[in-house]
N, C-alpha and C. Protein backbone atom coordinates (compact mmCIF):
# COMPACT_ATOMS: atom_id res chain seq x y z
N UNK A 1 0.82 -1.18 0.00
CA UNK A 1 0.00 0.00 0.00
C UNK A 1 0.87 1.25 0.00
N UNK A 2 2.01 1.40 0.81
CA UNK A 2 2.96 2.38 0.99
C UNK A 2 3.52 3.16 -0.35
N UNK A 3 3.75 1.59 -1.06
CA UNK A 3 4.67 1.54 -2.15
C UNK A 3 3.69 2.37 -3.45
N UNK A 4 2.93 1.80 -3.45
CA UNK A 4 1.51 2.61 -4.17
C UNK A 4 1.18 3.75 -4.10
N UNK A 5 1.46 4.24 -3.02
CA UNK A 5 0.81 5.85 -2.85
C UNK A 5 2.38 6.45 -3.10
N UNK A 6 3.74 5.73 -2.66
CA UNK A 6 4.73 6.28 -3.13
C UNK A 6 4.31 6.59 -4.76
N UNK A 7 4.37 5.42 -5.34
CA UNK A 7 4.65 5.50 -6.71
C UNK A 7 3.78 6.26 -7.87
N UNK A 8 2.56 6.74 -6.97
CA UNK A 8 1.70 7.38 -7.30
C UNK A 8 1.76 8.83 -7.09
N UNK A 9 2.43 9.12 -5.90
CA UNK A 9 3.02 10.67 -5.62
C UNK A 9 4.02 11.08 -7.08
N UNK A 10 5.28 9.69 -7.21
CA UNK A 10 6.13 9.85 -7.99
C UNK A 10 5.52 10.80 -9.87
N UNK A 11 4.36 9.87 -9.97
CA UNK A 11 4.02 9.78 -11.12
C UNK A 11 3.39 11.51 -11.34
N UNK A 12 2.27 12.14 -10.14
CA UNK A 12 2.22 12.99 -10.09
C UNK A 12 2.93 14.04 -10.10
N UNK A 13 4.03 14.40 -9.65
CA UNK A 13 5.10 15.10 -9.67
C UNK A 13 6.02 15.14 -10.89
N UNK A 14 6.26 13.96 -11.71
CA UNK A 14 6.48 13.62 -13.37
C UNK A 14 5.92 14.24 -14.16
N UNK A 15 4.38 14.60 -14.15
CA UNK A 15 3.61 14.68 -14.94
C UNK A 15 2.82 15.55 -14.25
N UNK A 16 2.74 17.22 -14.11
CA UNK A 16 2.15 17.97 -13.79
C UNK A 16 0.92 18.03 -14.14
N UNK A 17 -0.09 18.50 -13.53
CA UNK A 17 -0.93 18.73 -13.91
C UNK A 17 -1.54 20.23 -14.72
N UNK A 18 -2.11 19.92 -16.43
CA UNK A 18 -2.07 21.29 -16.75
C UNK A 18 -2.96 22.36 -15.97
N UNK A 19 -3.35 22.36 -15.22
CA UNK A 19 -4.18 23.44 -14.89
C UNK A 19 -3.23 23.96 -14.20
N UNK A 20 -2.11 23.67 -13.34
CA UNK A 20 -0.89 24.38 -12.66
C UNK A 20 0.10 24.62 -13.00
N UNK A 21 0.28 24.47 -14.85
CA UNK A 21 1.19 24.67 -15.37
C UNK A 21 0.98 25.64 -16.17
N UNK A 22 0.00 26.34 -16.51
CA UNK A 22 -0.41 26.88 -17.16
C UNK A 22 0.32 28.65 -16.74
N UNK A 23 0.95 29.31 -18.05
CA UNK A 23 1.17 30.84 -17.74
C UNK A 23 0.64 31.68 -17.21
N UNK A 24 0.96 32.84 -16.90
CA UNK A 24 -0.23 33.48 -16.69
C UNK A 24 0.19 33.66 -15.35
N UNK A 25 -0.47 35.06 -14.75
CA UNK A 25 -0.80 35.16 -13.16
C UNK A 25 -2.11 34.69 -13.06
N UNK A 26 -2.08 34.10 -11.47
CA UNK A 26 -3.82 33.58 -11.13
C UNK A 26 -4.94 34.99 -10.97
N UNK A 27 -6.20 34.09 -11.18
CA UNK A 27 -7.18 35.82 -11.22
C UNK A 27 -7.76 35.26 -9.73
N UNK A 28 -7.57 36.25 -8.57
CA UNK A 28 -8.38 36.10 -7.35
C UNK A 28 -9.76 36.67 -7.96
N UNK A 29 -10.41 35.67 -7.17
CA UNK A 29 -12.14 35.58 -6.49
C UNK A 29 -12.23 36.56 -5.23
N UNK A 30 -12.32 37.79 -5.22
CA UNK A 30 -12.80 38.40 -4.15
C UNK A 30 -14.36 38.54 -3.41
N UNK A 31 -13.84 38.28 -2.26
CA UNK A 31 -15.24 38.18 -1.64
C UNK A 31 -16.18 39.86 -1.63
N UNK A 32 -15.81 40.86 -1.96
CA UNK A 32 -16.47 42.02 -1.68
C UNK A 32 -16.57 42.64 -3.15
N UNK A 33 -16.54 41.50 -3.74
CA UNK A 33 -17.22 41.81 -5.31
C UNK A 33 -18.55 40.55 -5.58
N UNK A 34 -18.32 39.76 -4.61
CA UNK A 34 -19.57 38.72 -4.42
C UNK A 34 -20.92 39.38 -4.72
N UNK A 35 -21.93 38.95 -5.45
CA UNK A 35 -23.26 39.19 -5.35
C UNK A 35 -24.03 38.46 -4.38
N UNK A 36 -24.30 38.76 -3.44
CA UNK A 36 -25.19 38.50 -2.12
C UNK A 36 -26.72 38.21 -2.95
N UNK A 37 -27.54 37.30 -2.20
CA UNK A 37 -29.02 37.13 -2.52
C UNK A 37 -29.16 36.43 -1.16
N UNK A 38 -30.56 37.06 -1.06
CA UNK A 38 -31.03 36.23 0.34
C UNK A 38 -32.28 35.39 -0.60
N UNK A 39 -32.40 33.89 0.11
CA UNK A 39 -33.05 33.14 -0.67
C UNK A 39 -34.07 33.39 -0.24
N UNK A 40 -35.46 33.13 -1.19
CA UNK A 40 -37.04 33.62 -0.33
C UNK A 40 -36.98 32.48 0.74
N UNK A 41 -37.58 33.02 1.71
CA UNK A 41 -38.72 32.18 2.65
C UNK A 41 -37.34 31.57 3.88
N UNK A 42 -36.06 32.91 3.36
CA UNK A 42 -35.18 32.03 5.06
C UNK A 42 -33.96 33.33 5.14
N UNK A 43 -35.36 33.99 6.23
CA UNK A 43 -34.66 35.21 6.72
C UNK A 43 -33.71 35.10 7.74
N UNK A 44 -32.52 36.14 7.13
CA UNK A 44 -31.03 35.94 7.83
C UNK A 44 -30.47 35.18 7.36
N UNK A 45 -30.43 34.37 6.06
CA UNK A 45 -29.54 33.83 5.42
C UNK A 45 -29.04 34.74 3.76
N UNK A 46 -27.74 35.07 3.81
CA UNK A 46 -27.66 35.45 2.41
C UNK A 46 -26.44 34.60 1.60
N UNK A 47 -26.54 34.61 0.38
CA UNK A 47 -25.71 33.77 0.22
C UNK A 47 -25.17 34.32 -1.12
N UNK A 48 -23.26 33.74 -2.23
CA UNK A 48 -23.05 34.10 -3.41
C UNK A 48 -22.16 33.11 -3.64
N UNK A 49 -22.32 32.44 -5.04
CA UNK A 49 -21.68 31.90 -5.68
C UNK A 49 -20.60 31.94 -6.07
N UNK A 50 -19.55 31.89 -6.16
CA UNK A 50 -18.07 32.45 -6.10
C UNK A 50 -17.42 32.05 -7.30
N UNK A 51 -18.09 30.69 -7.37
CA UNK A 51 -17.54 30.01 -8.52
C UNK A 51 -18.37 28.79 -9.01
N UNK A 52 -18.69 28.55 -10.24
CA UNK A 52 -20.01 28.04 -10.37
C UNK A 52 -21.37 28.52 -10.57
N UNK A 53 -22.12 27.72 -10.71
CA UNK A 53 -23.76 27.93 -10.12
C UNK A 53 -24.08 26.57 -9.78
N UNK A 54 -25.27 26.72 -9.04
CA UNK A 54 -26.18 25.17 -8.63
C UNK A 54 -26.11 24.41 -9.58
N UNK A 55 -26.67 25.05 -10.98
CA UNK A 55 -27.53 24.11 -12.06
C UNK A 55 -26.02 23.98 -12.88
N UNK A 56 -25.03 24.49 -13.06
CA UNK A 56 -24.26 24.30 -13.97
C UNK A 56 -23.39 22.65 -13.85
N UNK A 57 -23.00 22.56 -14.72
CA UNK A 57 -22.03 21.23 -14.48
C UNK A 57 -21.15 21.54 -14.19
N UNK A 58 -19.93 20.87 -12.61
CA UNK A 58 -18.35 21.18 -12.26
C UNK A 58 -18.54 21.62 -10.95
N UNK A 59 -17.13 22.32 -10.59
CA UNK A 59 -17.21 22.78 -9.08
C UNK A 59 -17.82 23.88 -9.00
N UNK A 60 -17.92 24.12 -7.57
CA UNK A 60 -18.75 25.20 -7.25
C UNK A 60 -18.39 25.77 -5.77
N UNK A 61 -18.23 26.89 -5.47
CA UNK A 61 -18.14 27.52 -4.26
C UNK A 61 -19.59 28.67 -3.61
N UNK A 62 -19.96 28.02 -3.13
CA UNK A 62 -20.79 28.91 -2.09
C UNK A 62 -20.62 29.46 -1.07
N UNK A 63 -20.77 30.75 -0.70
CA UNK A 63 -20.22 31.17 0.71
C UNK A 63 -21.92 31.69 1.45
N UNK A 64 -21.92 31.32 2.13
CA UNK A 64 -23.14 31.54 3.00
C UNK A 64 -23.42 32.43 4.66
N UNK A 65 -24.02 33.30 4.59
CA UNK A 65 -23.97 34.51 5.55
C UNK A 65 -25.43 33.92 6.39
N UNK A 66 -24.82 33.44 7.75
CA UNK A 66 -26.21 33.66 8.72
C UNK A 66 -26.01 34.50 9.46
N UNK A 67 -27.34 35.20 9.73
CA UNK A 67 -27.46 35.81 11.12
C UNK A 67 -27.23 35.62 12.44
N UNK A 68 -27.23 36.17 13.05
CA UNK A 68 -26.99 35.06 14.74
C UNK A 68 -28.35 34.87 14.85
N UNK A 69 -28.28 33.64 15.33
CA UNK A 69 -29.81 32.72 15.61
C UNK A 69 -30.76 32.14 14.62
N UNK A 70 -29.99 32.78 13.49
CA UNK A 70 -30.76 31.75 11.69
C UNK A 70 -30.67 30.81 12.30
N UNK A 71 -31.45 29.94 11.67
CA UNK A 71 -31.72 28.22 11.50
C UNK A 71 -32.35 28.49 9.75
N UNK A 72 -31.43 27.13 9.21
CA UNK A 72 -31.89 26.24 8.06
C UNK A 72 -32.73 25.11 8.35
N UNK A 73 -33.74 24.87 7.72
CA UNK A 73 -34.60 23.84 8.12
C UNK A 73 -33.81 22.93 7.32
N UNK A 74 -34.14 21.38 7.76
CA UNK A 74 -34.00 20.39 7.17
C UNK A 74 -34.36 20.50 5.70
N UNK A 75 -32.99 19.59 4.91
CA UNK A 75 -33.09 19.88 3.21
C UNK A 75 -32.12 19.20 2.78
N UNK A 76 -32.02 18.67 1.84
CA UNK A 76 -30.89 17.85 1.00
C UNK A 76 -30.57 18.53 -0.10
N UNK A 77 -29.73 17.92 -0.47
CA UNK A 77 -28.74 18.40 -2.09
C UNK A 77 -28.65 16.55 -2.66
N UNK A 78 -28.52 16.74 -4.45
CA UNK A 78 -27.99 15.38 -4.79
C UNK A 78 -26.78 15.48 -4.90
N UNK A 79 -25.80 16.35 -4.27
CA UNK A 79 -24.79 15.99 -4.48
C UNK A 79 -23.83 15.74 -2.86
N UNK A 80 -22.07 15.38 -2.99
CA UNK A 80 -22.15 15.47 -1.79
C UNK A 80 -21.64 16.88 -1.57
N UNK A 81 -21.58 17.33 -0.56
CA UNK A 81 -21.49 18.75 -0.32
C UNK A 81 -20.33 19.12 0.88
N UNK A 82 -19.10 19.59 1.16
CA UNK A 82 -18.10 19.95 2.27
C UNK A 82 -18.30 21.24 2.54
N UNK A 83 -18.47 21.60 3.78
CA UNK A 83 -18.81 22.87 4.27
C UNK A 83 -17.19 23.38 4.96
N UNK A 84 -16.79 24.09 4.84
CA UNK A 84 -15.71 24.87 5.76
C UNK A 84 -16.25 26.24 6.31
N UNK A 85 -16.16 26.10 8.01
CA UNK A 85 -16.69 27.38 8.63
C UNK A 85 -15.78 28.27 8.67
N UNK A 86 -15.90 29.24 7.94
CA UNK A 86 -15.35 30.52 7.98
C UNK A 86 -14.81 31.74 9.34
N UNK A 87 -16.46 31.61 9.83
CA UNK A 87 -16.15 32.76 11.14
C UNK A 87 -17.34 31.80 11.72
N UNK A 88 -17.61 33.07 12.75
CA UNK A 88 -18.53 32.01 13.89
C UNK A 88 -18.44 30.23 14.32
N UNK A 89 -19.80 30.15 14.91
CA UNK A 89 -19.92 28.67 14.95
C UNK A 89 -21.21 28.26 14.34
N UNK A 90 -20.89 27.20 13.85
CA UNK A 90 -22.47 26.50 13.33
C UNK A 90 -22.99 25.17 14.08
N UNK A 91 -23.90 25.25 13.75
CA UNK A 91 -24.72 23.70 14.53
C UNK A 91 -25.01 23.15 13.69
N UNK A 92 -24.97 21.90 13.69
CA UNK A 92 -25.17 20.75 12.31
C UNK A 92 -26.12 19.94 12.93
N UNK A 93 -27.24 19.26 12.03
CA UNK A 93 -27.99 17.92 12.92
C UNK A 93 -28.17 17.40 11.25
N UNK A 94 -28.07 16.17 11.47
CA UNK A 94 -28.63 15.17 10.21
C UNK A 94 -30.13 14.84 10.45
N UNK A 95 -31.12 14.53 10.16
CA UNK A 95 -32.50 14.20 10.13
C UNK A 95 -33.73 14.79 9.34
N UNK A 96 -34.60 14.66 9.61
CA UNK A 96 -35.37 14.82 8.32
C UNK A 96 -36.38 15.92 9.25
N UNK A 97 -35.92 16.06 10.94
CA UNK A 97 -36.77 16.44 11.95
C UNK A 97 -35.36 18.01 12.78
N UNK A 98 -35.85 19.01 12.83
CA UNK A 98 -34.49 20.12 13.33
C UNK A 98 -35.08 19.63 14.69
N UNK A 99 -33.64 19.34 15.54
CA UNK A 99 -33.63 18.64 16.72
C UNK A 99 -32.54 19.25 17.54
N UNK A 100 -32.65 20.25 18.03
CA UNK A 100 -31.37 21.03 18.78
C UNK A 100 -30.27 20.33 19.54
N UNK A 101 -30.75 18.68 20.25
CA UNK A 101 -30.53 17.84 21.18
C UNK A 101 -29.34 17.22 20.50
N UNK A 102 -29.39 17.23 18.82
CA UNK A 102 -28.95 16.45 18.65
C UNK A 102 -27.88 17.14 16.96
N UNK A 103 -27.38 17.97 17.83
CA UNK A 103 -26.83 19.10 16.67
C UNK A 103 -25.20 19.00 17.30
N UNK A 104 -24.69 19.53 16.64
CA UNK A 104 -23.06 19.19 16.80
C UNK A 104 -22.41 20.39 16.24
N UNK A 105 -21.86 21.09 17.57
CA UNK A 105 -20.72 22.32 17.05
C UNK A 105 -19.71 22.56 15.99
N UNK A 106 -19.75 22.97 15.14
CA UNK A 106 -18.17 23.10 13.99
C UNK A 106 -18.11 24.42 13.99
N UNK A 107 -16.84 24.16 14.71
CA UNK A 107 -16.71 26.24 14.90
C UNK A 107 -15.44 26.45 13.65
N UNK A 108 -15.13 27.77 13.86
CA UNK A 108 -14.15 28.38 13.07
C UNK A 108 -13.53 27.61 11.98
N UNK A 109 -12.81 27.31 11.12
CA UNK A 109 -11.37 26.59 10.44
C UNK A 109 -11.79 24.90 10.73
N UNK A 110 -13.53 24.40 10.76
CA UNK A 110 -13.36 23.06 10.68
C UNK A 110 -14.53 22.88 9.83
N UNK A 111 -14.89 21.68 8.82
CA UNK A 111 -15.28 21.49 7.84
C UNK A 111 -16.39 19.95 8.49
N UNK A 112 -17.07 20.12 7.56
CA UNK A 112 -17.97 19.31 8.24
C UNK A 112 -18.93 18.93 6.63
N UNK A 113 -18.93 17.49 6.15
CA UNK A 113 -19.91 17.24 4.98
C UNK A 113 -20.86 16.36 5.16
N UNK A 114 -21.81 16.76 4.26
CA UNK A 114 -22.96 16.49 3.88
C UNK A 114 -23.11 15.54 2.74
N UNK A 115 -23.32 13.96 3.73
CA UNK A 115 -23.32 13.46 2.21
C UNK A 115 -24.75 13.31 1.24
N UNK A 116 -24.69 13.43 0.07
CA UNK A 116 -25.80 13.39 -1.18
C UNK A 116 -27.03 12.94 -0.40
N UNK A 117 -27.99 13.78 -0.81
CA UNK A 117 -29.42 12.95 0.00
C UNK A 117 -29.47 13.25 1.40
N UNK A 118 -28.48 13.45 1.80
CA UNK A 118 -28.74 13.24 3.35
C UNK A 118 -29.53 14.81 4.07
N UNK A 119 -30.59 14.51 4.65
CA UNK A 119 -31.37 15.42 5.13
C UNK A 119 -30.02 16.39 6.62
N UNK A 120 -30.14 17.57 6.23
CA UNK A 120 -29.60 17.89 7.15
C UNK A 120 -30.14 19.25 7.39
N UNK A 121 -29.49 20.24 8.90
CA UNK A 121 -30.35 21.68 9.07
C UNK A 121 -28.79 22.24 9.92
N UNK A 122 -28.73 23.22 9.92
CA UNK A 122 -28.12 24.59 10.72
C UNK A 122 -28.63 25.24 11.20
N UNK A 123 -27.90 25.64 12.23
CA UNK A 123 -28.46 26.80 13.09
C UNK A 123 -27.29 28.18 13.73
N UNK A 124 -27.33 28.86 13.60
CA UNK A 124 -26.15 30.05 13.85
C UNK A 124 -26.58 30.46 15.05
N UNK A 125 -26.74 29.16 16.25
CA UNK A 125 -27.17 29.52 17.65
C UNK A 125 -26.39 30.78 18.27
N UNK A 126 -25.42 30.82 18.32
CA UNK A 126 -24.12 31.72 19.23
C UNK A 126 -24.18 33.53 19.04
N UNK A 127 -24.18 33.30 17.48
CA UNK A 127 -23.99 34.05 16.63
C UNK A 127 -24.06 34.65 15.28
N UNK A 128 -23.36 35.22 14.66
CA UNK A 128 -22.88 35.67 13.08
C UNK A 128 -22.37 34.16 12.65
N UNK A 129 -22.99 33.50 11.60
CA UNK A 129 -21.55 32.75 11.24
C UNK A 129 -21.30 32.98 9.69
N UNK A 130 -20.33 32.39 9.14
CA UNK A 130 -20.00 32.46 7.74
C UNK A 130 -19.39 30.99 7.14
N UNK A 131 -20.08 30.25 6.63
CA UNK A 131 -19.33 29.30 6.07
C UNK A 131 -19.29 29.20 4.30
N UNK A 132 -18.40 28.23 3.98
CA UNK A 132 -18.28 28.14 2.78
C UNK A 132 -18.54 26.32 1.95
N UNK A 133 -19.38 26.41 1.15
CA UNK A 133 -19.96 25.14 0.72
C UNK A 133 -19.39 25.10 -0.63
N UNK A 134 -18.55 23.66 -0.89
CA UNK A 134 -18.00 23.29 -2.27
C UNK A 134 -18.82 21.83 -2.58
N UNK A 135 -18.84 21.72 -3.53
CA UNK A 135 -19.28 19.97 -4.39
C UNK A 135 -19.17 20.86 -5.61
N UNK A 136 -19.62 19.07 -6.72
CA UNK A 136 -19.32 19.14 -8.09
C UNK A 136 -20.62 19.42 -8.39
N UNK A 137 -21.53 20.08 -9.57
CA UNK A 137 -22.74 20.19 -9.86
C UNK A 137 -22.89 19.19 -11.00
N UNK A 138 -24.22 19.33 -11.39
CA UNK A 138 -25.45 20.72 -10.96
C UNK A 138 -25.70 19.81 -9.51
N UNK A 139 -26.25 20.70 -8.73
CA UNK A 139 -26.62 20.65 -7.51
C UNK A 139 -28.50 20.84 -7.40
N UNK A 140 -28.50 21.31 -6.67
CA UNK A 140 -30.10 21.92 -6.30
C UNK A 140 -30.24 21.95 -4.63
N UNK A 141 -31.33 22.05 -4.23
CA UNK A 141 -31.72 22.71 -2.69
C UNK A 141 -33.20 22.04 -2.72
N UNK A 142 -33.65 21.14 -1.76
CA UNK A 142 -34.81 20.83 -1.16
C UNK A 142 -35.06 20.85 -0.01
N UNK A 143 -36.05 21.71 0.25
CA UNK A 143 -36.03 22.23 2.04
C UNK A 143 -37.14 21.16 1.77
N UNK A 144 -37.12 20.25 3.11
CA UNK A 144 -38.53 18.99 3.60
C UNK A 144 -39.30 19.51 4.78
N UNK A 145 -38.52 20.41 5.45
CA UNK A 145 -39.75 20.91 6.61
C UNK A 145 -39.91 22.79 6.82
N UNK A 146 -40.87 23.36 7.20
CA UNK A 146 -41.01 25.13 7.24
C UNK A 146 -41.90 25.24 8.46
């Protein structure tokens, strides 16, 4: 197994990959050129696409603005989805039911995913929070409870 991931590092490093070989200076994504939208029907959440869209095919970056004390109701995505918390803290619960009892802290600089299908909700109990949501699309949003 060792020898494998050696020889597999090896091969990578041989054979760059073009997207990092490519000329050119990189173009930053600034966040204070972001277009903000708050989605209907879930006040204190705003959110902007950074890179991507939902419906498009490929990656995608979402950065997402709660209020202190937002809650997301329970909702799935078909895809799988990695969250990295930005600022604040968030509350996570998996279920198809928002259950405070049974929600789990990811504060600052820790990442927390959502796999495909899986019913899940937030809550920005503490505070402000800010996290950031990546997967491959198209994506979509189904809230199951209001």
């Amino acid at each position: 197994m060792r020898q494998s991931l050696v020889s597999l590092m090896l091969v990578i490093a041989i054979f760059p990959n073009p997207a990092f070989s490519q000329a050119g200076a990189p173009t930053p994504i600034f966040p204070e050129n972001a277009q903000w939208v708050s989605p209907p029907n879930l006040p204190g959440v705003q959110a902007a696409w950074l890179l991507g869209e939902e419906e498009e095919a490929g990656l995608y970056l979402l950065r997402v603005k709660l209020a202190a004390r937002t809650k997301i109701p329970p909702h799935t995505h078909p895809d799988e989805r990695s969250s990295t918390v930005m600022s604040g803290t968030l509350y996570v619960g998996f279920g198809e039911t928002f259950d405070e009892a049974n929600m789990v802290a990811v504060p600052a600089g820790a990442i927390y995913i959502a796999p495909a299908n899986m019913p899940h909700y937030i809550w920005a109990k503490d505070g402000e929070a800010l996290y950031q949501e990546s997967g491959i699309g198209p994506s979509g949003t189904t809230i199951l409870e209001r």
